[in-house]
PDB file of N, CA and C in Angstrom:
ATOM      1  N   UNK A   1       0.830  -1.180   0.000  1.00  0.00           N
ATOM      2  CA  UNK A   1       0.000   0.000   0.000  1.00  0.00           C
ATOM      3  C   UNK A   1       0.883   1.256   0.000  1.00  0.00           C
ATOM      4  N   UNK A   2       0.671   2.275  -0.647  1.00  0.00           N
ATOM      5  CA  UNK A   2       1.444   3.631  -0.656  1.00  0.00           C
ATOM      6  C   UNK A   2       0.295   4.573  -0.321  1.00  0.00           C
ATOM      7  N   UNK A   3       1.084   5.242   0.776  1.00  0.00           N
ATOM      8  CA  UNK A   3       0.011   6.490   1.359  1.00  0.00           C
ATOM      9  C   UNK A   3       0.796   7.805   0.743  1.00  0.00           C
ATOM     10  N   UNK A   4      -0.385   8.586   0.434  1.00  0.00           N
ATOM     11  CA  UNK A   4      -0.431   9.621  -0.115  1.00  0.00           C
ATOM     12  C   UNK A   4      -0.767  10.672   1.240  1.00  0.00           C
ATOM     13  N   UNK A   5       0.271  11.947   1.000  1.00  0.00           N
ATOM     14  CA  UNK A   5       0.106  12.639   2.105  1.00  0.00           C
ATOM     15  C   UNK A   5       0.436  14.162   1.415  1.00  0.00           C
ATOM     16  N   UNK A   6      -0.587  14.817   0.949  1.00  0.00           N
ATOM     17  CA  UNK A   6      -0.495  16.083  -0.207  1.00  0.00           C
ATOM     18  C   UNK A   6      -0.918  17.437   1.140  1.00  0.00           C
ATOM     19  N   UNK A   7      -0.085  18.687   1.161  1.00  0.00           N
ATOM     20  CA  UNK A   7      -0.244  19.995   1.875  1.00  0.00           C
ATOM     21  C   UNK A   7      -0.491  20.766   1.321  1.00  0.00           C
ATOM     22  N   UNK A   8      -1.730  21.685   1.536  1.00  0.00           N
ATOM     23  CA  UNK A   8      -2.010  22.881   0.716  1.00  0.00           C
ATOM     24  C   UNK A   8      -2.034  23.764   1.466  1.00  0.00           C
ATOM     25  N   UNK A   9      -1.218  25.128   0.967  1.00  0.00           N
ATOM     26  CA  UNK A   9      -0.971  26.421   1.779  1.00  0.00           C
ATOM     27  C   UNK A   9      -2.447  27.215   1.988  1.00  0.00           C
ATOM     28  N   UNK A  10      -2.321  28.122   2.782  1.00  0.00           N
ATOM     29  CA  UNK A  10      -3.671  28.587   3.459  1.00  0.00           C
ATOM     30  C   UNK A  10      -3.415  29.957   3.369  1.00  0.00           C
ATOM     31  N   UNK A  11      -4.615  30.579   2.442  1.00  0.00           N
ATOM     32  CA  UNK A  11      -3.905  31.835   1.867  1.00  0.00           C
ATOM     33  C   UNK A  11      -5.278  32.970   2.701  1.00  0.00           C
ATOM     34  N   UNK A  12      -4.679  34.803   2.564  1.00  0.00           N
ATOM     35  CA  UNK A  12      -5.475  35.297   3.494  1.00  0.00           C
ATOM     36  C   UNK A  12      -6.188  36.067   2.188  1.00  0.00           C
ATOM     37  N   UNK A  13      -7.209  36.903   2.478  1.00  0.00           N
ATOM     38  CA  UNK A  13      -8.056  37.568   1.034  1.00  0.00           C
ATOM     39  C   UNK A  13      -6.872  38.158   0.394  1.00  0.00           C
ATOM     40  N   UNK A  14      -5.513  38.833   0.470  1.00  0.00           N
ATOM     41  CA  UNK A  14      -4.792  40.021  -0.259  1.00  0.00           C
ATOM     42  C   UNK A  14      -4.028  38.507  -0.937  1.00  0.00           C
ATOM     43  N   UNK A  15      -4.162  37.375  -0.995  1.00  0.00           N
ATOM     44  CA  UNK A  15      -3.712  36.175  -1.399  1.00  0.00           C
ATOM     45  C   UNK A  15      -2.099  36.199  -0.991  1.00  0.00           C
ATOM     46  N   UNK A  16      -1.868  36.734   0.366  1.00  0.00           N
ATOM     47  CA  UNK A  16      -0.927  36.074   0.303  1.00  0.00           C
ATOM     48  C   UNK A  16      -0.759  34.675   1.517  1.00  0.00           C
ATOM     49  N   UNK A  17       0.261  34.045   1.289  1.00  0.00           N
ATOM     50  CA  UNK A  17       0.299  32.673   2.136  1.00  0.00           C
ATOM     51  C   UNK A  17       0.312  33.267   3.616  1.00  0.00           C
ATOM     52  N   UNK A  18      -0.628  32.674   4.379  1.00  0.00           N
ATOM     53  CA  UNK A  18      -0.252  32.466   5.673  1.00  0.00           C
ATOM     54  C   UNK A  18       0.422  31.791   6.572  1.00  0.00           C
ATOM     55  N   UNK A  19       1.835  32.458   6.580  1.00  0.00           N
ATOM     56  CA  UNK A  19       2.782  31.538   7.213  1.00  0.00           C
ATOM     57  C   UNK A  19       2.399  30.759   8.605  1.00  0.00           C
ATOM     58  N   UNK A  20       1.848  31.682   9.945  1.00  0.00           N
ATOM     59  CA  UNK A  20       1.508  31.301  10.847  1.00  0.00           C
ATOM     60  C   UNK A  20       0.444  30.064  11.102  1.00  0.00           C
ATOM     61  N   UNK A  21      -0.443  29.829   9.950  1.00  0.00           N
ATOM     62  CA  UNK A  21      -1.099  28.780   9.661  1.00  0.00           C
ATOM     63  C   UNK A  21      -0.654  27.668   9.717  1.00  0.00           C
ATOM     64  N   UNK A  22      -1.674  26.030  10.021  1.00  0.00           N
ATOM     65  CA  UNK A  22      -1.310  25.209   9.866  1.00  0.00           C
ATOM     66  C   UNK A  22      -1.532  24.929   7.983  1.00  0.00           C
ATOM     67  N   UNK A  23      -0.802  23.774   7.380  1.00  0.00           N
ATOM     68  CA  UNK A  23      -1.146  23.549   6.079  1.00  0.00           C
ATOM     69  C   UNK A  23      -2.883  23.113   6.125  1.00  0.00           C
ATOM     70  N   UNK A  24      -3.372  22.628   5.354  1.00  0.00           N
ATOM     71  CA  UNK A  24      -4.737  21.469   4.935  1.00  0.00           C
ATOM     72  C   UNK A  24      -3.468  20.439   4.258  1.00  0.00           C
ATOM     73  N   UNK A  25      -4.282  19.482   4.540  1.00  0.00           N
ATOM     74  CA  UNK A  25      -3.307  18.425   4.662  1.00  0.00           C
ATOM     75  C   UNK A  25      -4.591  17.388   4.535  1.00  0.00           C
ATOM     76  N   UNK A  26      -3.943  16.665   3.130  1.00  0.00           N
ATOM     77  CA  UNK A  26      -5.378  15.869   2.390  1.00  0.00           C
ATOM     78  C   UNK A  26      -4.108  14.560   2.158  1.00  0.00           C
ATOM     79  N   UNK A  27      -4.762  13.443   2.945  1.00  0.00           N
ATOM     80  CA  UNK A  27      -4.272  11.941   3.081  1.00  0.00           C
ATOM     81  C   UNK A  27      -5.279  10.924   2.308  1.00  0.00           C
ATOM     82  N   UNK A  28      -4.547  10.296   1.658  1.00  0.00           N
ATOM     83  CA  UNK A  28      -5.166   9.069   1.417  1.00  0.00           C
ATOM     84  C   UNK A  28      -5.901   8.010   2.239  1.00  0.00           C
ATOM     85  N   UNK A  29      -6.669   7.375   1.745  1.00  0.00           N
ATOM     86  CA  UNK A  29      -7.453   6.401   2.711  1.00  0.00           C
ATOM     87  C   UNK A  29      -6.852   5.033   2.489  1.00  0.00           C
ATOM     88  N   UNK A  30      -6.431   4.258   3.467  1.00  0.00           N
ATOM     89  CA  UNK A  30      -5.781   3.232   3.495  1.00  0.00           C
ATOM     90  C   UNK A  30      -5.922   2.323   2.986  1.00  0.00           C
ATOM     91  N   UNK A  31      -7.461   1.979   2.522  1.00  0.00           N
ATOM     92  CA  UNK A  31      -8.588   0.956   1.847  1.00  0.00           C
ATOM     93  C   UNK A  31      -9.446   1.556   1.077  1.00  0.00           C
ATOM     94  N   UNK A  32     -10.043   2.157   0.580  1.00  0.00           N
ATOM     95  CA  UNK A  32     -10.724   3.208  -0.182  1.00  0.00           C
ATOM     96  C   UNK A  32     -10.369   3.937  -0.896  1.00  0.00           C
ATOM     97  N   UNK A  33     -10.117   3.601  -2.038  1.00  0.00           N
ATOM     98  CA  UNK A  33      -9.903   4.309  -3.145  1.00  0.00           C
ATOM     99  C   UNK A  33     -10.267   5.859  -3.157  1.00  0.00           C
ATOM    100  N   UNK A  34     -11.772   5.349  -2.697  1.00  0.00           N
ATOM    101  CA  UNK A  34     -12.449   6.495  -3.219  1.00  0.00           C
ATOM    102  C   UNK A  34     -12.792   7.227  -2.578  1.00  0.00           C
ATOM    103  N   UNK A  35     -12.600   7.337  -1.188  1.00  0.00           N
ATOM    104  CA  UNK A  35     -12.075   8.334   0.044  1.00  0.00           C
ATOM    105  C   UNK A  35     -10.766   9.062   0.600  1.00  0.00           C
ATOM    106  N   UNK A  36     -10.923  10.211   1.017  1.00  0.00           N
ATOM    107  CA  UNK A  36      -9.706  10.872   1.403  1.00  0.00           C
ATOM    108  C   UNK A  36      -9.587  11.198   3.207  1.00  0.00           C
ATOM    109  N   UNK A  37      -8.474  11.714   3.401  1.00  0.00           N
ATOM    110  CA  UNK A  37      -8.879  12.680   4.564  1.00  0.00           C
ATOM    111  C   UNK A  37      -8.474  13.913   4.711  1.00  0.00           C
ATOM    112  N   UNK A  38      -9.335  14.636   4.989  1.00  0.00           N
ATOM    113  CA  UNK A  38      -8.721  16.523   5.514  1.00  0.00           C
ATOM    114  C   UNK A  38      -8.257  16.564   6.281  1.00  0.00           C
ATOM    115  N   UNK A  39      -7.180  17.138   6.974  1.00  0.00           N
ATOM    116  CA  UNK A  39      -6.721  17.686   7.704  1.00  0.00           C
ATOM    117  C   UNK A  39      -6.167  18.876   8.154  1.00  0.00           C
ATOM    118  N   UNK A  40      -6.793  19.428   9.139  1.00  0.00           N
ATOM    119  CA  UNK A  40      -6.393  20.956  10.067  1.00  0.00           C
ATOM    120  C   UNK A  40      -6.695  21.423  10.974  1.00  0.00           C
ATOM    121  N   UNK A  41      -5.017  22.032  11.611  1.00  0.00           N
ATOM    122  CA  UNK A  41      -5.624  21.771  13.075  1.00  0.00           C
ATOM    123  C   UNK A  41      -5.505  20.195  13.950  1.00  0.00           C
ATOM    124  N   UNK A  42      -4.706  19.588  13.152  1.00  0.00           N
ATOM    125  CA  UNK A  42      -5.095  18.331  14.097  1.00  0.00           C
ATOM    126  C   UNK A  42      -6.282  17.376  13.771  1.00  0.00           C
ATOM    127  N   UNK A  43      -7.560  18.111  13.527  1.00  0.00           N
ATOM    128  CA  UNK A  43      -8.528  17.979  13.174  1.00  0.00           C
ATOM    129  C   UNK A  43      -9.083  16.773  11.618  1.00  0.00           C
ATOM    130  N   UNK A  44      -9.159  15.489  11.675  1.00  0.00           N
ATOM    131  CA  UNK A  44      -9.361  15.287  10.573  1.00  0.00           C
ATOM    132  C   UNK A  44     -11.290  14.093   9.927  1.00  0.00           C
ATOM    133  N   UNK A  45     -11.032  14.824   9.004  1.00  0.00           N
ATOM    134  CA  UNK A  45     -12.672  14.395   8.147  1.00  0.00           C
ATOM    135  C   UNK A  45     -12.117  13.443   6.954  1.00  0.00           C
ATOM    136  N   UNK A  46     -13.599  12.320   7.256  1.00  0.00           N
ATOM    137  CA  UNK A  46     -13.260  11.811   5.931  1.00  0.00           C
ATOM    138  C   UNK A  46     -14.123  12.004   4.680  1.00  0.00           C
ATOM    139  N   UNK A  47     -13.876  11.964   3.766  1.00  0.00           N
ATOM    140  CA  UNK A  47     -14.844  12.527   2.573  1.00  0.00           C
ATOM    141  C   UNK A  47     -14.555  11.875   1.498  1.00  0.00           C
ATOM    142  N   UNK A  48     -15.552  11.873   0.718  1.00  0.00           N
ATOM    143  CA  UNK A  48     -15.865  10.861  -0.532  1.00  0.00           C
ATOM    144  C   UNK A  48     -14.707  11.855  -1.572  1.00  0.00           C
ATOM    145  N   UNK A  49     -13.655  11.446  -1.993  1.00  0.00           N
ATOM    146  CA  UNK A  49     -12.627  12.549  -2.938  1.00  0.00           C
ATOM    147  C   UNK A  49     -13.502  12.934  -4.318  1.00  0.00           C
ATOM    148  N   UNK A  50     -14.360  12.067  -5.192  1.00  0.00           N
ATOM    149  CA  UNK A  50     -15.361  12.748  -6.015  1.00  0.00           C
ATOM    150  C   UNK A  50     -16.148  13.789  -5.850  1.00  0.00           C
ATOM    151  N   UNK A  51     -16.594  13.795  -4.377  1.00  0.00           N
ATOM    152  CA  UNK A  51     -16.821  14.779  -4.198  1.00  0.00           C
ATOM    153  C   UNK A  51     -16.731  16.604  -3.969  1.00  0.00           C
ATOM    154  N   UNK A  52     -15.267  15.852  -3.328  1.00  0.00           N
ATOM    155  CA  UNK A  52     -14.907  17.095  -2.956  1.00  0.00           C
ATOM    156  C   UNK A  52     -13.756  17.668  -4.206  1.00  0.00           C
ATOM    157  N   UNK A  53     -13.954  17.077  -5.397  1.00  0.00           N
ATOM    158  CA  UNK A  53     -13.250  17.388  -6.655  1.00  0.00           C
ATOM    159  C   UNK A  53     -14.223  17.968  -7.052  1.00  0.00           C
ATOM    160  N   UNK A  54     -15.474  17.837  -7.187  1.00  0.00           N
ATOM    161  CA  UNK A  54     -16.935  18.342  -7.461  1.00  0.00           C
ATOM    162  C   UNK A  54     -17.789  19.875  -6.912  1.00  0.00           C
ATOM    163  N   UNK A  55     -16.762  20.061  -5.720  1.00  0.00           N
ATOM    164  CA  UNK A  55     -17.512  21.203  -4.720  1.00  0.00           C
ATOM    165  C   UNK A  55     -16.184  21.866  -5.391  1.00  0.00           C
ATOM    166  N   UNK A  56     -14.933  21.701  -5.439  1.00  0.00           N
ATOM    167  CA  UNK A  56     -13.872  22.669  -6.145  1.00  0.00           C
ATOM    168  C   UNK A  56     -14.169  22.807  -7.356  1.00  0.00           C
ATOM    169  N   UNK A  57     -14.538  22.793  -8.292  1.00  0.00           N
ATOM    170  CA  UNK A  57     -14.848  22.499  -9.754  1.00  0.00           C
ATOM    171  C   UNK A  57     -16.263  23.655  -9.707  1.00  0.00           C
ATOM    172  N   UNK A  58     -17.267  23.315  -8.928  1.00  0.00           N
ATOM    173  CA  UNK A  58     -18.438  24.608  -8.648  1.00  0.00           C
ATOM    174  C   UNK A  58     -17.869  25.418  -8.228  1.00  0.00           C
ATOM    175  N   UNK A  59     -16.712  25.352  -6.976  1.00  0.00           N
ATOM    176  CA  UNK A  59     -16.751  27.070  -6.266  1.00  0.00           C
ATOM    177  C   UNK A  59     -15.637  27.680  -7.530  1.00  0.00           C
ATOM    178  N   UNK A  60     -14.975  26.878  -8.331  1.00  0.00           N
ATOM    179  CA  UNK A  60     -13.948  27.913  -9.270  1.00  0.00           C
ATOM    180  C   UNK A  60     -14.906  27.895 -10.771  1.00  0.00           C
ATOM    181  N   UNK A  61     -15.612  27.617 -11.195  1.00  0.00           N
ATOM    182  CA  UNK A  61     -16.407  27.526 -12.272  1.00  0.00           C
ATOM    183  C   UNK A  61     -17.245  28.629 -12.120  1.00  0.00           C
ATOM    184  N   UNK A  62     -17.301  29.966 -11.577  1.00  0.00           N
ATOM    185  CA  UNK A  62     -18.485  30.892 -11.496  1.00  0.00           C
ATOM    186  C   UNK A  62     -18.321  32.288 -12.551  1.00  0.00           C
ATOM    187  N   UNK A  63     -19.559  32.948 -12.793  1.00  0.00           N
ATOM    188  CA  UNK A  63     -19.398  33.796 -13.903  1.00  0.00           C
ATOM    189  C   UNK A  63     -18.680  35.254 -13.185  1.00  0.00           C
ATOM    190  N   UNK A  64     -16.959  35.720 -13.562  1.00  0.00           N
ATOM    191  CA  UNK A  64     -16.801  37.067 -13.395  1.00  0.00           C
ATOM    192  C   UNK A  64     -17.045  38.101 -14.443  1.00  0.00           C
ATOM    193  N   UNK A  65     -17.788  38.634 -14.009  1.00  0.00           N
ATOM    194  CA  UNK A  65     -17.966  40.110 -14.967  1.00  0.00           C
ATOM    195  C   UNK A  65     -17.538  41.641 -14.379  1.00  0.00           C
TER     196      UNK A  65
END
């Protein structure tokens, strides 16, 4: 089995990185393909990864004018 262990920086509205932040920190599921886990804070959720490829894909897909 190979675990996947991916960090994404945590940015403030003027976009820049927030150093003082912890990362999000998205792990693979040990048996489940098709689940992930979030992590931050310590804090972690598990979630269906189709999905949450699905809720990113709506929140960056919107009309700017």
């Amino acid at each position: 089995m190979i675990k996947v262990n991916c960090k994404v920086g945590i940015y403030n509205d003027n976009l820049e990185i927030k150093k003082d932040m912890p990362k999000l920190i998205i792990l693979s599921h040990w048996n489940r393909d098709n689940m992930v886990w979030i992590e931050i804070n310590g804090e972690k959720h598990l979630v269906v990864a189709q999905d949450l490829i699905e809720a990113i894909k709506n929140c960056t897909n919107i009309n700017r004018y």
